[in-house]
N, C-alpha and C. Protein backbone atom coordinates (compact mmCIF):
# COMPACT_ATOMS: atom_id res chain seq x y z
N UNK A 1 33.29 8.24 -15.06
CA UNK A 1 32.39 8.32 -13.94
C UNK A 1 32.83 7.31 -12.88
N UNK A 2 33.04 7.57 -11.62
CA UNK A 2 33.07 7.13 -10.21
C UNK A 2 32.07 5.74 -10.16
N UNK A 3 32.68 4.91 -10.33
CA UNK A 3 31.64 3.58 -9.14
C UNK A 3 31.32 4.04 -7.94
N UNK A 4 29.69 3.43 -7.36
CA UNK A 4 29.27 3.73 -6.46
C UNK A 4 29.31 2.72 -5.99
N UNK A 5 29.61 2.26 -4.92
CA UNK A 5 29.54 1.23 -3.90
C UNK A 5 28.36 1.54 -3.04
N UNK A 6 27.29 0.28 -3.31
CA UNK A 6 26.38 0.19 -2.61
C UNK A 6 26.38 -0.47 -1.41
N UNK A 7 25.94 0.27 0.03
CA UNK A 7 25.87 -0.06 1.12
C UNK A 7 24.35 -0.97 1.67
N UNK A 8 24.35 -1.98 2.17
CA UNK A 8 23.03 -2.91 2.03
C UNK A 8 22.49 -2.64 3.46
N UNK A 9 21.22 -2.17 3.75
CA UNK A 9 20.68 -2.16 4.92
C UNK A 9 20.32 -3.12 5.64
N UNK A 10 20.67 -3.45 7.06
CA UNK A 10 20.57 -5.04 7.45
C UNK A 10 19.62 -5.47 8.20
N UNK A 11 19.18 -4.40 8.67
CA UNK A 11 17.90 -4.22 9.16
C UNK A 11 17.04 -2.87 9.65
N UNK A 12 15.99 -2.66 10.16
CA UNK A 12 15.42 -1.42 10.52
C UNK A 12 15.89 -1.31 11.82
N UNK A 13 16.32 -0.10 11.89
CA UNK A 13 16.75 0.25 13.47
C UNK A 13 15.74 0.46 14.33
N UNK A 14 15.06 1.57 14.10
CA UNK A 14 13.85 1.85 14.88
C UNK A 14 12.91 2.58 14.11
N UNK A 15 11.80 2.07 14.86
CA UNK A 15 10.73 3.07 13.85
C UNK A 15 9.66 3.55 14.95
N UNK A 16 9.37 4.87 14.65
CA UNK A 16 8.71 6.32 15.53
C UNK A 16 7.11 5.90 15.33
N UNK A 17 6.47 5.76 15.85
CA UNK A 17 5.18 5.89 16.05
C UNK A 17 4.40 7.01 16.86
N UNK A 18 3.67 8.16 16.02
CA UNK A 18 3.00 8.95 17.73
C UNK A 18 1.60 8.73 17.33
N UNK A 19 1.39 8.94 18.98
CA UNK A 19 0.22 8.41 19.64
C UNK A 19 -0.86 9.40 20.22
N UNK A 20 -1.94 9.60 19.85
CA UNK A 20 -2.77 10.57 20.50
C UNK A 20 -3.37 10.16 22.22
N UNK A 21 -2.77 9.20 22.63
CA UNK A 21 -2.83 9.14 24.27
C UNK A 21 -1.48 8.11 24.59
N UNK A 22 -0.51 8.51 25.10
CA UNK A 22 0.72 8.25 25.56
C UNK A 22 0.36 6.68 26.50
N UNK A 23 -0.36 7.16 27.20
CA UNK A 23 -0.86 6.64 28.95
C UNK A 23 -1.43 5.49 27.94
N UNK A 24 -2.72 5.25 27.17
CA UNK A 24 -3.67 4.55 26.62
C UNK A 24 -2.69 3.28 25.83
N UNK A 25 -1.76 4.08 24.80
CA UNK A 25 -0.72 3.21 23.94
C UNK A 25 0.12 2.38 24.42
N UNK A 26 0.49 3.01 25.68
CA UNK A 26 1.73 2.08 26.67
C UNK A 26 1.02 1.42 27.46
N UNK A 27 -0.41 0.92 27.98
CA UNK A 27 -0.93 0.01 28.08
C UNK A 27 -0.91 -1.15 27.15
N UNK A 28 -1.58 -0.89 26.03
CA UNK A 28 -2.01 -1.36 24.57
C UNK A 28 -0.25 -2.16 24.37
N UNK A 29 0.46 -1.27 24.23
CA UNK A 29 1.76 -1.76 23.53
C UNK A 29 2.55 -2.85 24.48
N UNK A 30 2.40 -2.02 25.88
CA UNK A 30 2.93 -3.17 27.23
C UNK A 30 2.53 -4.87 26.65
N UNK A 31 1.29 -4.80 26.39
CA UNK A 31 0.83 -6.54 26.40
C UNK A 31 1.27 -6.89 25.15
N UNK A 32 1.33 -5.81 23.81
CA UNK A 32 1.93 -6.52 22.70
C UNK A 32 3.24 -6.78 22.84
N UNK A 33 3.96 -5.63 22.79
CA UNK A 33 5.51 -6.14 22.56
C UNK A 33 6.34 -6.69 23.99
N UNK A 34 5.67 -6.14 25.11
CA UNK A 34 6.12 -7.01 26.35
C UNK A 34 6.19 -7.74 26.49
N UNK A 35 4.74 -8.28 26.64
CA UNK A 35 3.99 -9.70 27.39
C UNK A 35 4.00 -10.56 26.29
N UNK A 36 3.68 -10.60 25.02
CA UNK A 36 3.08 -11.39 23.97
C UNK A 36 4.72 -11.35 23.58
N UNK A 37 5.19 -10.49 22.75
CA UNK A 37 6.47 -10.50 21.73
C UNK A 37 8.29 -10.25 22.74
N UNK A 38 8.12 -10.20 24.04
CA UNK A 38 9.18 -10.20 24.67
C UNK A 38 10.19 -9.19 24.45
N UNK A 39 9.86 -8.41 24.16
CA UNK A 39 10.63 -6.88 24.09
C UNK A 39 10.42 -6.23 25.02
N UNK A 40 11.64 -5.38 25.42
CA UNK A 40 12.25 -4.76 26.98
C UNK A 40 11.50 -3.06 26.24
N UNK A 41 11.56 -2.85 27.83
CA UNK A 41 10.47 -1.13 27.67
C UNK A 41 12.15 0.03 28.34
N UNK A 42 11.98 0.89 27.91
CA UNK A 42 12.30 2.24 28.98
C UNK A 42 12.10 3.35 28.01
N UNK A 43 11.84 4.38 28.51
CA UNK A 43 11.12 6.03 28.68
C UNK A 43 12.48 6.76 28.95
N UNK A 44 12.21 7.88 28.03
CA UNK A 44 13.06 9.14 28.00
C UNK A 44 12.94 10.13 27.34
N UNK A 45 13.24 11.54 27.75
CA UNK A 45 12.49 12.52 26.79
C UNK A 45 13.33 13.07 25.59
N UNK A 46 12.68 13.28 24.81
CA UNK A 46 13.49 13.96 23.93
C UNK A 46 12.67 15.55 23.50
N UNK A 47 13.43 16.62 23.46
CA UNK A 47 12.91 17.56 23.18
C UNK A 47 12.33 17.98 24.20
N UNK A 48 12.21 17.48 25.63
CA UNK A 48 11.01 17.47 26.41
C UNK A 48 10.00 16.92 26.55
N UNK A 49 9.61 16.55 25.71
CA UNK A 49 8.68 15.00 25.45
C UNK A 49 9.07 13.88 25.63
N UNK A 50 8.12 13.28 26.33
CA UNK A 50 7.97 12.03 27.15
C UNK A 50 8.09 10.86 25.28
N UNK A 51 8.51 10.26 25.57
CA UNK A 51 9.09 8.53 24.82
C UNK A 51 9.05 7.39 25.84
N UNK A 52 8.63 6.26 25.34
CA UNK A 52 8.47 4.99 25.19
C UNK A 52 9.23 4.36 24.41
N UNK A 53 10.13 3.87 24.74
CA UNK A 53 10.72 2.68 23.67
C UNK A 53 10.68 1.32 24.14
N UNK A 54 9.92 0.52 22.89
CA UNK A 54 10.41 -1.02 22.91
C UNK A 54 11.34 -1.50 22.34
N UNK A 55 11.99 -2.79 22.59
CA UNK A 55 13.24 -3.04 21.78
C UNK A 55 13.46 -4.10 21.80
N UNK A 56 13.62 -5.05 20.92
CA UNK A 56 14.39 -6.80 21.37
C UNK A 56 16.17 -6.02 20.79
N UNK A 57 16.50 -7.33 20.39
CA UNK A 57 18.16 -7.40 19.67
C UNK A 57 17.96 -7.10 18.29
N UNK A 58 16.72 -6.84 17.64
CA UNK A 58 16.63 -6.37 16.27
C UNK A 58 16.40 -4.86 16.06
N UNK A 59 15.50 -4.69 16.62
CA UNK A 59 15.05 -3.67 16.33
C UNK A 59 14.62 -2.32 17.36
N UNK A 60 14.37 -1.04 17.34
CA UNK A 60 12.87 -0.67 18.21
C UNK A 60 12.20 -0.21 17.98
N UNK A 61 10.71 -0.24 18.68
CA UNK A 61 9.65 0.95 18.19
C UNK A 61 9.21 1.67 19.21
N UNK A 62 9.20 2.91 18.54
CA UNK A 62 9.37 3.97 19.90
C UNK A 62 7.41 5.02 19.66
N UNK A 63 7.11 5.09 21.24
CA UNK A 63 6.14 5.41 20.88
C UNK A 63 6.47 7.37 21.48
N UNK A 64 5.80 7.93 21.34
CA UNK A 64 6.03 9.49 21.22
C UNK A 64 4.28 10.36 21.10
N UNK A 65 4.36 11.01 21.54
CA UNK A 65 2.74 12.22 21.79
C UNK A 65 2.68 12.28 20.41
N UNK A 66 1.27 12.88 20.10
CA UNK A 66 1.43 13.29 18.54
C UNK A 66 1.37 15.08 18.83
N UNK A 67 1.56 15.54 17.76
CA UNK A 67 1.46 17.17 17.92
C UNK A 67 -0.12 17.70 17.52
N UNK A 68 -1.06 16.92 17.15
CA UNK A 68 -2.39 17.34 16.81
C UNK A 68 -3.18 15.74 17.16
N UNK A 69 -4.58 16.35 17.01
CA UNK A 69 -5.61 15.29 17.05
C UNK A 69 -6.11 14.54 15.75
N UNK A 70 -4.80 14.50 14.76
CA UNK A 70 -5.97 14.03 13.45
C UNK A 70 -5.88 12.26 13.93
N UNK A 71 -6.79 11.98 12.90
CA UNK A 71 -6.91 9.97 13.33
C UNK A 71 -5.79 9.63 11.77
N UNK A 72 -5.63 8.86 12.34
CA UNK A 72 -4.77 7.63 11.78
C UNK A 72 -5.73 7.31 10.39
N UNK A 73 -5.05 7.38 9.24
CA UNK A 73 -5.85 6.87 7.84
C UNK A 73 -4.81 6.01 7.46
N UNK A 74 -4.83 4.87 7.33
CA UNK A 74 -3.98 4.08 6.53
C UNK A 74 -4.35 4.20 5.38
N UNK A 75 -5.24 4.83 4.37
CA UNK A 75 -5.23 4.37 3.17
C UNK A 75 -5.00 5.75 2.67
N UNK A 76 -4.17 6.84 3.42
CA UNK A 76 -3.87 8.07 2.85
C UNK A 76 -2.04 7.89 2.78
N UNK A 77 -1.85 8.66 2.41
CA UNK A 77 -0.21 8.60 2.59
C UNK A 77 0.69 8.21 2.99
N UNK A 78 1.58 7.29 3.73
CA UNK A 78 1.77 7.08 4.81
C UNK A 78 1.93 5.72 5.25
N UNK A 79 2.05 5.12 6.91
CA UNK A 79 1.81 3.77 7.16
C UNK A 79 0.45 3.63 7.11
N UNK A 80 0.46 2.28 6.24
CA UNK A 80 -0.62 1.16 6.02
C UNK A 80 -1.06 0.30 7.20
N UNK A 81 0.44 -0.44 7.07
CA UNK A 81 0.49 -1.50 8.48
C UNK A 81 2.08 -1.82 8.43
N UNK A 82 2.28 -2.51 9.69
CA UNK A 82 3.74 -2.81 10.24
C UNK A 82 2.93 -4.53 10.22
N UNK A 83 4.17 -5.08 9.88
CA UNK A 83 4.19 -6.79 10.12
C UNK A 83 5.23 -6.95 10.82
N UNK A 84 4.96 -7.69 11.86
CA UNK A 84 6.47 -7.92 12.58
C UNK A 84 6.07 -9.55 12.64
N UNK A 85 7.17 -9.88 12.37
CA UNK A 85 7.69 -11.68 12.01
C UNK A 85 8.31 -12.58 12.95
N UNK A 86 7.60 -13.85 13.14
CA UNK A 86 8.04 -14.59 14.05
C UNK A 86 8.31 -16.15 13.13
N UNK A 87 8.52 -17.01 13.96
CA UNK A 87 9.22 -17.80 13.36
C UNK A 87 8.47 -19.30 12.57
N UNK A 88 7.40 -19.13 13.14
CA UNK A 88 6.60 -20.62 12.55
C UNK A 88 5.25 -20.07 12.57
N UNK A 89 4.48 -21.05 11.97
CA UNK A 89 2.67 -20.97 12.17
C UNK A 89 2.15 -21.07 13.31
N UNK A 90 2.79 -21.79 14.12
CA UNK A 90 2.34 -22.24 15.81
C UNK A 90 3.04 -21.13 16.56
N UNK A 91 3.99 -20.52 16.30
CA UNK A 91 4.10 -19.04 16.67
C UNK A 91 3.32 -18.34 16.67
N UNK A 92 2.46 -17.82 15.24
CA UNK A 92 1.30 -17.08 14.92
C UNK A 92 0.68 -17.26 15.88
N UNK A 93 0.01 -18.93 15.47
CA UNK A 93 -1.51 -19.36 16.32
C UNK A 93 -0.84 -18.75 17.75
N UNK A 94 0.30 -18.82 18.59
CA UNK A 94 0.34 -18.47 20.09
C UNK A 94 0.48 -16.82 20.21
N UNK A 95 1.04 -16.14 19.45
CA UNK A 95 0.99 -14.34 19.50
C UNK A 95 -0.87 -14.41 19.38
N UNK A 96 -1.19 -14.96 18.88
CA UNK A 96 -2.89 -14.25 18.12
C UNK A 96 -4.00 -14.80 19.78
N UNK A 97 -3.42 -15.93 20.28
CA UNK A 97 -4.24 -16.56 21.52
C UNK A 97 -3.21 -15.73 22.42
N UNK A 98 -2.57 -15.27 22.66
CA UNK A 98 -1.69 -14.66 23.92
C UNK A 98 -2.41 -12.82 23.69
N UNK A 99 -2.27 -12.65 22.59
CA UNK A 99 -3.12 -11.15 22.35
C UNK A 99 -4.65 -11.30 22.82
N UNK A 100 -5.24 -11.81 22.14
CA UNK A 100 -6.76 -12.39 22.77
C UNK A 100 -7.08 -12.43 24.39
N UNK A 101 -6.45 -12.94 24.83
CA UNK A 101 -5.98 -13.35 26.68
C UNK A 101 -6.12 -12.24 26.80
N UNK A 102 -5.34 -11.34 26.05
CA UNK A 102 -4.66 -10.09 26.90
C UNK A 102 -5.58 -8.87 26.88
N UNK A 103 -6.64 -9.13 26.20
CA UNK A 103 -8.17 -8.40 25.99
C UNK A 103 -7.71 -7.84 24.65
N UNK A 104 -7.16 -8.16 23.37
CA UNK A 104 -6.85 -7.34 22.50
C UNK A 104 -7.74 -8.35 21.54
N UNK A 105 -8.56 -8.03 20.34
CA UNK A 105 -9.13 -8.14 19.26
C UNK A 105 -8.01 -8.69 18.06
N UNK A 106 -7.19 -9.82 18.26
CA UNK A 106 -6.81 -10.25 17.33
C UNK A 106 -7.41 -11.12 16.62
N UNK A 107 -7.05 -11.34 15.22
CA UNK A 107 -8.34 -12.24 14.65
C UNK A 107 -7.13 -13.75 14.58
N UNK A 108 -7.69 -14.92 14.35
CA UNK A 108 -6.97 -16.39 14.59
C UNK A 108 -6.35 -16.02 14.14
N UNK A 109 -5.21 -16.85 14.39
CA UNK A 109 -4.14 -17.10 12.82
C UNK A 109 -4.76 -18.26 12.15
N UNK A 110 -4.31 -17.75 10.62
CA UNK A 110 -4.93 -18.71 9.94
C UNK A 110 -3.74 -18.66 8.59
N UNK A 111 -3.97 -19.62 7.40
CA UNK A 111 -3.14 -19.77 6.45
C UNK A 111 -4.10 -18.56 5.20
N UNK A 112 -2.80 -17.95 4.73
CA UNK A 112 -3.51 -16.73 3.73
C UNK A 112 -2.89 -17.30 2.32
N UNK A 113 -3.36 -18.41 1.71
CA UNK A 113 -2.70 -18.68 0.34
C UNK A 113 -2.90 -17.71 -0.47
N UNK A 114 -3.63 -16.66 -0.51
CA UNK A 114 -3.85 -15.68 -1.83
C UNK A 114 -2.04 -14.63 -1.59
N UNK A 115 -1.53 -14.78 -0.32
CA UNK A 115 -0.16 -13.97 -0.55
C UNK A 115 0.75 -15.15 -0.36
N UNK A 116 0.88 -16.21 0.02
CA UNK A 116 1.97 -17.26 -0.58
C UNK A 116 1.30 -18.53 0.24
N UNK A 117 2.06 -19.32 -0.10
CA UNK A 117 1.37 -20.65 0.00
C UNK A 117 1.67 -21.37 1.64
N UNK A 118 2.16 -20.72 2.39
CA UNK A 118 2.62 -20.78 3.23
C UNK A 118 2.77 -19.63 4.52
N UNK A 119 1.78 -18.68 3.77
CA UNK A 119 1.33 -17.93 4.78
C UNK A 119 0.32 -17.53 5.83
N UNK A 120 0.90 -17.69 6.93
CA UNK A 120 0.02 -17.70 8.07
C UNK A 120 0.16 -16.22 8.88
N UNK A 121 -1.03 -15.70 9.29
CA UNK A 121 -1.13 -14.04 9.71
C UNK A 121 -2.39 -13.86 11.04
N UNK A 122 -1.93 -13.19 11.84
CA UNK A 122 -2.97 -12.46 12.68
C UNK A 122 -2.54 -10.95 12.39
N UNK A 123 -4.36 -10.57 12.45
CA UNK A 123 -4.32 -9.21 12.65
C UNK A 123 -4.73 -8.20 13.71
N UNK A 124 -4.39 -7.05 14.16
CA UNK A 124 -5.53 -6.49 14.92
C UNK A 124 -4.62 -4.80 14.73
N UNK A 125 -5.25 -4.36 15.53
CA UNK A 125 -4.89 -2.65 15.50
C UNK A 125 -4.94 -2.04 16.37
N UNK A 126 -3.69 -0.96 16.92
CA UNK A 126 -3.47 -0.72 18.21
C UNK A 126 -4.41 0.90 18.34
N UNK A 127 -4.69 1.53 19.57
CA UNK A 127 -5.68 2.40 19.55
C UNK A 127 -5.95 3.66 18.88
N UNK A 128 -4.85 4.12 18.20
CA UNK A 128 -5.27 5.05 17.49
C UNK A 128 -5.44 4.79 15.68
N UNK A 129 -5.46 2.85 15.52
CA UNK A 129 -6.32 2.57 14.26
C UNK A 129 -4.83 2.12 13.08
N UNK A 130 -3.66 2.36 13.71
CA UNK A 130 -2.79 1.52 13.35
C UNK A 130 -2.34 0.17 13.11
N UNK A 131 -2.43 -0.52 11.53
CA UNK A 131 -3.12 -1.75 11.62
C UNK A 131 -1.79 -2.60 11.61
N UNK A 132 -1.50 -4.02 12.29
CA UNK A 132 -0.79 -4.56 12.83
C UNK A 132 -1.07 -5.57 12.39
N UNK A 133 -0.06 -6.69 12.02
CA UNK A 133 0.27 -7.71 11.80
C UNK A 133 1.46 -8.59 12.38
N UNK A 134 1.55 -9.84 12.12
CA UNK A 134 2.55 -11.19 12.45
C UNK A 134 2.21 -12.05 11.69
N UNK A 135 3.26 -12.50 10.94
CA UNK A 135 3.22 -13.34 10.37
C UNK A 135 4.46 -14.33 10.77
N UNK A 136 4.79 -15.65 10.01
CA UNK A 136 5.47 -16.53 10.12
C UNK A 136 6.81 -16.14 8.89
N UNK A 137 7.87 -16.62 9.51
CA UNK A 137 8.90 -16.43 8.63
C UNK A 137 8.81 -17.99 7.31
N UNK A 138 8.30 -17.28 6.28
CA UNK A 138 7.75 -18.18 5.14
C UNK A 138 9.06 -18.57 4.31
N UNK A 139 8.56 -19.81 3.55
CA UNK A 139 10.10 -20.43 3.09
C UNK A 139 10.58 -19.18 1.74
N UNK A 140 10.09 -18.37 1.48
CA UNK A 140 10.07 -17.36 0.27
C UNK A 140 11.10 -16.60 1.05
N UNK A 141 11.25 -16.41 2.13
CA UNK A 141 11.95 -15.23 2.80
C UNK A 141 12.89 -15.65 3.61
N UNK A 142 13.08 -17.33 3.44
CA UNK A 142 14.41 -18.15 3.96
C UNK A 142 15.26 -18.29 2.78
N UNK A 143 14.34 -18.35 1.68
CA UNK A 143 15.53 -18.87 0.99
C UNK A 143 16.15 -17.65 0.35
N UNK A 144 15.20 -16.20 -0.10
CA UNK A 144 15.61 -15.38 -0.22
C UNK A 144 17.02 -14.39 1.05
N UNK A 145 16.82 -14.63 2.35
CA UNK A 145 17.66 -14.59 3.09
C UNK A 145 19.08 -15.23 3.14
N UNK A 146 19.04 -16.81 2.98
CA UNK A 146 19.81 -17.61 2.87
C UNK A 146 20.72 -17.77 1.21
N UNK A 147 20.32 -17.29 0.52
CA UNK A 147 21.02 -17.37 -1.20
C UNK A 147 21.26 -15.77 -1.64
N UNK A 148 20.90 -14.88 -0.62
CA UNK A 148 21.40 -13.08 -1.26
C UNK A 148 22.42 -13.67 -2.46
């Protein structure tokens, strides 16, 4: 039998989000990943449909129409929540007060010892009930980074 050489994924390229109001989300998303998280915007269609993409140097998330009216269930199949990661606790505390400013319902950051001892998180959820997170890059996921 053939060895398989395993190829290691280095990061997420992009990930698709659709939205039951285009206009409503790219408000909503403008102040998160713009204003608050510093990620660049541009629009293009695919299929004929109108797209939104955000993007830093890691990653993007692209927002897109949905094809029906159902609501968003995180606890059915599917996405739960997205965490996107920044670099310290005083990071947190400033995404969670820069979202707040920005009229968005984030809750403080605060330290969550029941998931590691060193974890600090804001939450909130963008309008069609998609639940969102930030957390701090915790020493569990430096050193796991740093010793592969």
């Amino acid at each position: 039998m053939t060895e398989v050489t395993k190829t290691e994924v280095i990061v997420i390229d992009h990930i698709y989000i659709t939205v039951s109001d285009l206009s409503r989300s790219e408000m909503f998303y403008d102040r998160v990943l713009q204003d608050t998280l510093g990620f660049r915007k541009n629009k293009f269609k695919l299929g004929g449909e109108p797209h939104i993409q955000y993007y830093n140097r890691h990653f993007g998330y692209v927002l897109r129409p949905s094809a029906t009216k159902a609501a968003h269930d995180p606890l059915s199949p599917g996405l739960h929540h997205l965490c996107l990661r920044v670099d310290t606790p005083a990071d947190v505390a400033a995404v969670a007060a820069h979202l707040r400013w920005a009229g968005i319902a984030a809750t403080d950051a605060k330290l969550y010892p029941i998931y590691a001892p060193d974890y600090w998180a804001t939450y909130f959820t963008d309008p069609d009930g998609i639940h969102l997170e930030v957390t701090n890059y915790r020493q569990e996921r430096r050193e796991r980074h740093d010793n592969w």
